[in-house]
PDB file of N, CA and C in Angstrom:
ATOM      1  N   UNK A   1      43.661 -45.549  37.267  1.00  0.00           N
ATOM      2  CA  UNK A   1      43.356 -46.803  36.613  1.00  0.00           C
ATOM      3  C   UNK A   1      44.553 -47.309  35.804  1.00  0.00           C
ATOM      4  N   UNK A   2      45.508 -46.111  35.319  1.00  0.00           N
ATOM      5  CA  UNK A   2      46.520 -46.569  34.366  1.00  0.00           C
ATOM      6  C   UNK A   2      47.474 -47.437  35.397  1.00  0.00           C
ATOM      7  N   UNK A   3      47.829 -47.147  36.691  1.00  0.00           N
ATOM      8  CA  UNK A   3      48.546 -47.505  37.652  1.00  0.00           C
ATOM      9  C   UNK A   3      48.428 -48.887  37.663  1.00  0.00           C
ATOM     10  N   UNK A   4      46.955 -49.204  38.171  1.00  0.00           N
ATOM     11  CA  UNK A   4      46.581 -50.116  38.418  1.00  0.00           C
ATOM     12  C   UNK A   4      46.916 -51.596  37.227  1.00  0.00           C
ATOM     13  N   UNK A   5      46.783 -51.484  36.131  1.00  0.00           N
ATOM     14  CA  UNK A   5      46.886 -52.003  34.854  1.00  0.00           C
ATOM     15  C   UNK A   5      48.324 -52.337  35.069  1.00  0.00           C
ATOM     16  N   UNK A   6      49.107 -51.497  35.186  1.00  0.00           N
ATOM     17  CA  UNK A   6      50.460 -51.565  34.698  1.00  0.00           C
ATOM     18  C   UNK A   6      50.896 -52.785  36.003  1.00  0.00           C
ATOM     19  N   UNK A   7      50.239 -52.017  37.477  1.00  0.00           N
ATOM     20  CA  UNK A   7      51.004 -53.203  38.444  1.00  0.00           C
ATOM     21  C   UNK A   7      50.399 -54.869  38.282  1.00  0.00           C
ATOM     22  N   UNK A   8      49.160 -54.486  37.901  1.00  0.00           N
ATOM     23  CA  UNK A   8      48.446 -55.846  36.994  1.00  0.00           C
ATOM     24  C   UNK A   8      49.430 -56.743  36.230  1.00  0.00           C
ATOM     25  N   UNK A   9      50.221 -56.021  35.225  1.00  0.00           N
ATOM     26  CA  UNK A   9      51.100 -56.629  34.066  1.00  0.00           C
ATOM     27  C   UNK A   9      51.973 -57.025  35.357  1.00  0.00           C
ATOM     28  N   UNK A  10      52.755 -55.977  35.875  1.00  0.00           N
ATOM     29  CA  UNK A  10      54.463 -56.609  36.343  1.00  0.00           C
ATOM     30  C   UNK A  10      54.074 -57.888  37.382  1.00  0.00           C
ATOM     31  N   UNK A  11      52.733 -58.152  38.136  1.00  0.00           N
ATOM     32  CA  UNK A  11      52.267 -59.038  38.960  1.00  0.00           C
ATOM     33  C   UNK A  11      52.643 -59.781  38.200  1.00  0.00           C
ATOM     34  N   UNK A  12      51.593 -60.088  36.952  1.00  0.00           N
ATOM     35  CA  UNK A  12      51.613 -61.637  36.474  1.00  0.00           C
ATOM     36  C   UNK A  12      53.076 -61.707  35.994  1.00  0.00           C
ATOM     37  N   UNK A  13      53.724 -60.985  35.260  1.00  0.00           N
ATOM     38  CA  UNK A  13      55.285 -61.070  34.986  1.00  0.00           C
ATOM     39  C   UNK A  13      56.037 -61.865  35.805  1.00  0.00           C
ATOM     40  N   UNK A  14      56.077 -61.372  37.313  1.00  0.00           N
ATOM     41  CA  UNK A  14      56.593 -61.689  38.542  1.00  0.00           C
ATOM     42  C   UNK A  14      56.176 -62.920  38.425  1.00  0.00           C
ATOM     43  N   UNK A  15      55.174 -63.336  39.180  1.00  0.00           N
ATOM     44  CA  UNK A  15      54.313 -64.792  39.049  1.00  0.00           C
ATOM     45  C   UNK A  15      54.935 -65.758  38.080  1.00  0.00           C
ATOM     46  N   UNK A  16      54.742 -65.389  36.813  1.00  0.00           N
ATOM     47  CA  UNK A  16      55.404 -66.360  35.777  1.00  0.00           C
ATOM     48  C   UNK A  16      56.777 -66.786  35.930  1.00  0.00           C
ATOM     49  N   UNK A  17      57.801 -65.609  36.035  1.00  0.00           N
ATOM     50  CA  UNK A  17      59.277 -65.863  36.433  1.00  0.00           C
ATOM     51  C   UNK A  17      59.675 -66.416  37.570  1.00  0.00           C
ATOM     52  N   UNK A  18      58.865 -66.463  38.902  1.00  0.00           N
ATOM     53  CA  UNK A  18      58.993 -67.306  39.829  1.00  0.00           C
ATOM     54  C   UNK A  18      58.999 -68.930  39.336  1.00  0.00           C
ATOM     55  N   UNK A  19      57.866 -68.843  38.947  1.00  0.00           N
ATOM     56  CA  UNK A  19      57.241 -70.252  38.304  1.00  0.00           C
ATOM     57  C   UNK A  19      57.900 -70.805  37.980  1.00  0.00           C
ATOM     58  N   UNK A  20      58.902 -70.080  36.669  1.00  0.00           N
ATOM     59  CA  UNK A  20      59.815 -70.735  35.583  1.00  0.00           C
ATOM     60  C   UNK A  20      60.956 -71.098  36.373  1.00  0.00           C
ATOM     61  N   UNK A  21      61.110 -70.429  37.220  1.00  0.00           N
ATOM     62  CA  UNK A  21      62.851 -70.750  37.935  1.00  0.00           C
ATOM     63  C   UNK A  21      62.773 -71.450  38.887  1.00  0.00           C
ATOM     64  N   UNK A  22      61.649 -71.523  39.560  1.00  0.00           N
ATOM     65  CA  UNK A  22      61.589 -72.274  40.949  1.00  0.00           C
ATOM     66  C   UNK A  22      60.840 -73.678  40.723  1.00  0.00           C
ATOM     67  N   UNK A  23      60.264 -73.568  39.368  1.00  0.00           N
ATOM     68  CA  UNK A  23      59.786 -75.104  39.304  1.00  0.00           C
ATOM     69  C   UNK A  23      60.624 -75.668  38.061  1.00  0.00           C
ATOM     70  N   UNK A  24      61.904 -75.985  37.594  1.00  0.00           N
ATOM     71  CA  UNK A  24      62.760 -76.477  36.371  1.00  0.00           C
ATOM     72  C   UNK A  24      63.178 -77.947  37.062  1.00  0.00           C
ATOM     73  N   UNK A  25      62.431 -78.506  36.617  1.00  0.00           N
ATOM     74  CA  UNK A  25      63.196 -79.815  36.980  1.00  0.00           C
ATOM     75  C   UNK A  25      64.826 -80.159  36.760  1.00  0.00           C
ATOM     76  N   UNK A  26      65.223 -80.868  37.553  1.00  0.00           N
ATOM     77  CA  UNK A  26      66.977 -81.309  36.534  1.00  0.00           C
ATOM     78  C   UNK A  26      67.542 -82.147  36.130  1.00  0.00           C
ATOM     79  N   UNK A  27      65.950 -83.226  36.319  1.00  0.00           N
ATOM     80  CA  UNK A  27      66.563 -84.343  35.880  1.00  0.00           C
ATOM     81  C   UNK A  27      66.271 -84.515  34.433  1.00  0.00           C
ATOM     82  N   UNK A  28      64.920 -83.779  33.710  1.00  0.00           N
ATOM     83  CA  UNK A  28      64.979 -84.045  32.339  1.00  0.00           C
ATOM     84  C   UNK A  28      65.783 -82.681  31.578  1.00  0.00           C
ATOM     85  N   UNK A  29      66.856 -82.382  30.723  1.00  0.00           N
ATOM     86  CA  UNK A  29      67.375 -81.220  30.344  1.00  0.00           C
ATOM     87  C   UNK A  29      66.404 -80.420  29.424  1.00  0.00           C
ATOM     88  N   UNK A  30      65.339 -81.607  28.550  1.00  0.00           N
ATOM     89  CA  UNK A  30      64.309 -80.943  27.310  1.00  0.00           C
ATOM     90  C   UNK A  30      63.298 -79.945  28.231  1.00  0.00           C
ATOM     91  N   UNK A  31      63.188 -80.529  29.599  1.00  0.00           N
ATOM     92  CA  UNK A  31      62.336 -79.251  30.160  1.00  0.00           C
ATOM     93  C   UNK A  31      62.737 -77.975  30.820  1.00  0.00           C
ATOM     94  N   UNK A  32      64.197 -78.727  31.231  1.00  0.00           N
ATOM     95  CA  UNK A  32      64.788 -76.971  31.195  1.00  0.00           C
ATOM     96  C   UNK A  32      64.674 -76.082  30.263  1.00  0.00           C
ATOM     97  N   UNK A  33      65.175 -76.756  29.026  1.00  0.00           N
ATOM     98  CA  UNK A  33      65.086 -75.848  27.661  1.00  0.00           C
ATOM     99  C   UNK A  33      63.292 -75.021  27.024  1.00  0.00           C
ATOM    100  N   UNK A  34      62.777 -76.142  27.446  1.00  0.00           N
ATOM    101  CA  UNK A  34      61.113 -75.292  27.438  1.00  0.00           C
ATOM    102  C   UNK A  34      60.880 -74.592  28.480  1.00  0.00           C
ATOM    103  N   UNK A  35      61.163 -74.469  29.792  1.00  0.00           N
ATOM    104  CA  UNK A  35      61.235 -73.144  30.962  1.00  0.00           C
ATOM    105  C   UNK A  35      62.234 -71.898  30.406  1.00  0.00           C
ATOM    106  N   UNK A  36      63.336 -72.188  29.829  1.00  0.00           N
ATOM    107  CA  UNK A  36      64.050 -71.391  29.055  1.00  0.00           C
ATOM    108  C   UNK A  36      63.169 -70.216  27.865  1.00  0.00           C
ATOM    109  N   UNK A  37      62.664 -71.556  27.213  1.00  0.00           N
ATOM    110  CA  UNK A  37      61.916 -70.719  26.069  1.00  0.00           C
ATOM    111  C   UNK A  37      60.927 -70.135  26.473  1.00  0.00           C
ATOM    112  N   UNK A  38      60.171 -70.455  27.507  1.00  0.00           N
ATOM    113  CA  UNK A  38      59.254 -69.860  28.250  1.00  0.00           C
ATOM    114  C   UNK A  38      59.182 -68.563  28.839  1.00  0.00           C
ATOM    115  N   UNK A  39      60.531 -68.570  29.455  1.00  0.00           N
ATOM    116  CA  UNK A  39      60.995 -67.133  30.486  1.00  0.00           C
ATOM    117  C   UNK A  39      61.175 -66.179  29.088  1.00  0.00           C
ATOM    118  N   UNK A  40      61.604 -66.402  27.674  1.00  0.00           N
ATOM    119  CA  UNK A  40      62.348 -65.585  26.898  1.00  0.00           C
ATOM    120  C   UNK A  40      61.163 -65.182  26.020  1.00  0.00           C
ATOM    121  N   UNK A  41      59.633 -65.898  25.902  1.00  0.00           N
ATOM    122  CA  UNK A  41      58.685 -65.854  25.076  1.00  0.00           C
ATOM    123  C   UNK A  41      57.539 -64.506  25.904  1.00  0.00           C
ATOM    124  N   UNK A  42      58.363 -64.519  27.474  1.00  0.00           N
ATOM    125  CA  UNK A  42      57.274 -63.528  28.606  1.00  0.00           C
ATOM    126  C   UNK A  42      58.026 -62.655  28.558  1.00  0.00           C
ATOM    127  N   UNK A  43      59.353 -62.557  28.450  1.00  0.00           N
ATOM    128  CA  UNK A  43      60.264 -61.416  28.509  1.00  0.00           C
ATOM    129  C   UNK A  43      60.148 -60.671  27.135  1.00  0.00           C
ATOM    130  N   UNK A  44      59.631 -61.073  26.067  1.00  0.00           N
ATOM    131  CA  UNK A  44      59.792 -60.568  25.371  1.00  0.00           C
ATOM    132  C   UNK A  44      58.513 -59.875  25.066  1.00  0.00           C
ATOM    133  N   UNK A  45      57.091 -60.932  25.278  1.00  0.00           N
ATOM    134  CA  UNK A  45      56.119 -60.013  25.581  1.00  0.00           C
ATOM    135  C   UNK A  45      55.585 -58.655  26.284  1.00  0.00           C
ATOM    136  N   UNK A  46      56.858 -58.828  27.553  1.00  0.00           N
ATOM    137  CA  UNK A  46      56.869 -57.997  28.737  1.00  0.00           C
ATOM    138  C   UNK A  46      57.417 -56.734  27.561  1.00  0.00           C
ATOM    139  N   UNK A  47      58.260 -56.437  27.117  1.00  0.00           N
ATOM    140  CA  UNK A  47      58.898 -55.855  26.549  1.00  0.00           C
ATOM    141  C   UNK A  47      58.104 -54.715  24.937  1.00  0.00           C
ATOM    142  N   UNK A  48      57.291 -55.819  24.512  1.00  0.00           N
ATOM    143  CA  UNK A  48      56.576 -55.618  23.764  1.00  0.00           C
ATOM    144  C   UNK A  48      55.248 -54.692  24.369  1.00  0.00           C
ATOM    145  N   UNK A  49      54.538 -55.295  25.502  1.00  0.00           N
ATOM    146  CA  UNK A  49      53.280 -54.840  25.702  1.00  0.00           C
ATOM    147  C   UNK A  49      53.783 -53.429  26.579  1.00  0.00           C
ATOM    148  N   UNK A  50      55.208 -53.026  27.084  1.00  0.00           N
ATOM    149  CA  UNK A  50      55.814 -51.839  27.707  1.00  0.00           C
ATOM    150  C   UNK A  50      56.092 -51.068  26.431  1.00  0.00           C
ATOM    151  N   UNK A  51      56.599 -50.722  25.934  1.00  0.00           N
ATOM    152  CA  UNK A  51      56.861 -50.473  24.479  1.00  0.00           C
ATOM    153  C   UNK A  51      55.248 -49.644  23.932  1.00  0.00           C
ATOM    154  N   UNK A  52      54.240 -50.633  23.699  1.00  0.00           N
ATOM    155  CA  UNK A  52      53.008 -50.089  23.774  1.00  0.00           C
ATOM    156  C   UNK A  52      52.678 -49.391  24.659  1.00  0.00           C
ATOM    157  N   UNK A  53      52.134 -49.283  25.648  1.00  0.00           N
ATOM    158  CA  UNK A  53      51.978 -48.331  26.757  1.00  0.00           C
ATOM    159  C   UNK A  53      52.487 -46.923  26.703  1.00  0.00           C
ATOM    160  N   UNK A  54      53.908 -47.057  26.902  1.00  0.00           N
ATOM    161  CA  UNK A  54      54.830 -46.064  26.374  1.00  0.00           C
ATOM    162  C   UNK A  54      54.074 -45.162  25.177  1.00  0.00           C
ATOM    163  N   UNK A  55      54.206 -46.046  23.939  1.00  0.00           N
ATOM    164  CA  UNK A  55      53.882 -45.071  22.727  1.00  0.00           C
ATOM    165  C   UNK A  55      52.270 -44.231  22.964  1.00  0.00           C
ATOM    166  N   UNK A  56      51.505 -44.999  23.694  1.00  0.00           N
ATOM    167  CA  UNK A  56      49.814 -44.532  24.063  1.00  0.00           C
ATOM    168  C   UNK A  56      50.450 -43.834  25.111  1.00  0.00           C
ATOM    169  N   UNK A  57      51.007 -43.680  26.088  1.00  0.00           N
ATOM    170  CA  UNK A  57      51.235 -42.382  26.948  1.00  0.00           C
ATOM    171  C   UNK A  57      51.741 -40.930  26.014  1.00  0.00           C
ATOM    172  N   UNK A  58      52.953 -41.307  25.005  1.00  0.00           N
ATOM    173  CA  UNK A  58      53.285 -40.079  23.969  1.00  0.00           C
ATOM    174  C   UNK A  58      51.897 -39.667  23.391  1.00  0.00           C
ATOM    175  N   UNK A  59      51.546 -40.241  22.804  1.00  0.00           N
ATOM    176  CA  UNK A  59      50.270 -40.354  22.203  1.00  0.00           C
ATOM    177  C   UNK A  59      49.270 -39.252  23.061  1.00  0.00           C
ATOM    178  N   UNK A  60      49.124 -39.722  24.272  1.00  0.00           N
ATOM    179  CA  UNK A  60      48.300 -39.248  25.468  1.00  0.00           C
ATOM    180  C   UNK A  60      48.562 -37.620  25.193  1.00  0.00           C
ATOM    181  N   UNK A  61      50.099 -37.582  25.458  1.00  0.00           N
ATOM    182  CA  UNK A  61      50.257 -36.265  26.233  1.00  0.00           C
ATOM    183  C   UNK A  61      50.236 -35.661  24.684  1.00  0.00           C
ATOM    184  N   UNK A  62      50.766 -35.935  24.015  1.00  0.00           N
ATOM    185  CA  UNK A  62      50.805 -34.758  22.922  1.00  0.00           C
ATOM    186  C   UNK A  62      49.382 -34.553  22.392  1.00  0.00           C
ATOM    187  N   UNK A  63      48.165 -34.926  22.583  1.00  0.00           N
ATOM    188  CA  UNK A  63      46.687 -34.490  22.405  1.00  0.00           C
ATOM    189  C   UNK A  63      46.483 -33.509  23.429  1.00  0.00           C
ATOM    190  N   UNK A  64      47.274 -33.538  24.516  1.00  0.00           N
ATOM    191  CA  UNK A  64      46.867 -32.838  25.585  1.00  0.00           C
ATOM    192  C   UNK A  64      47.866 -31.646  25.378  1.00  0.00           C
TER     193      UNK A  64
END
């Protein structure tokens, strides 16, 4: 089930970063800059909610 969860996260990750790069318009620059802030607001979540996981796996094994 933990597997499953985790390929859950990197899916939608994937999904989103497609999104952001393959749909940036070029003719207005203010919406590049919000696809920008966008990719850096998921990357950083991505980063954050891995980080967690991580510490609940230490967590895991050292009860065990």
């Amino acid at each position: 089930m933990k597997g499953l969860w985790l390929s859950g996260l990197i899916t939608f990750t994937v999904i989103i970063s497609a999104e952001t790069f393959f749909t940036i318009p070029t003719e207005n620059p203010q919406r590049v800059f919000f696809f920008i802030g966008v990719f850096v607001v998921i990357v950083i979540l991505h980063l954050v909610i891995t980080a967690l996981i991580n510490n609940i796996k230490k967590k895991i094994l050292v009860i065990m």
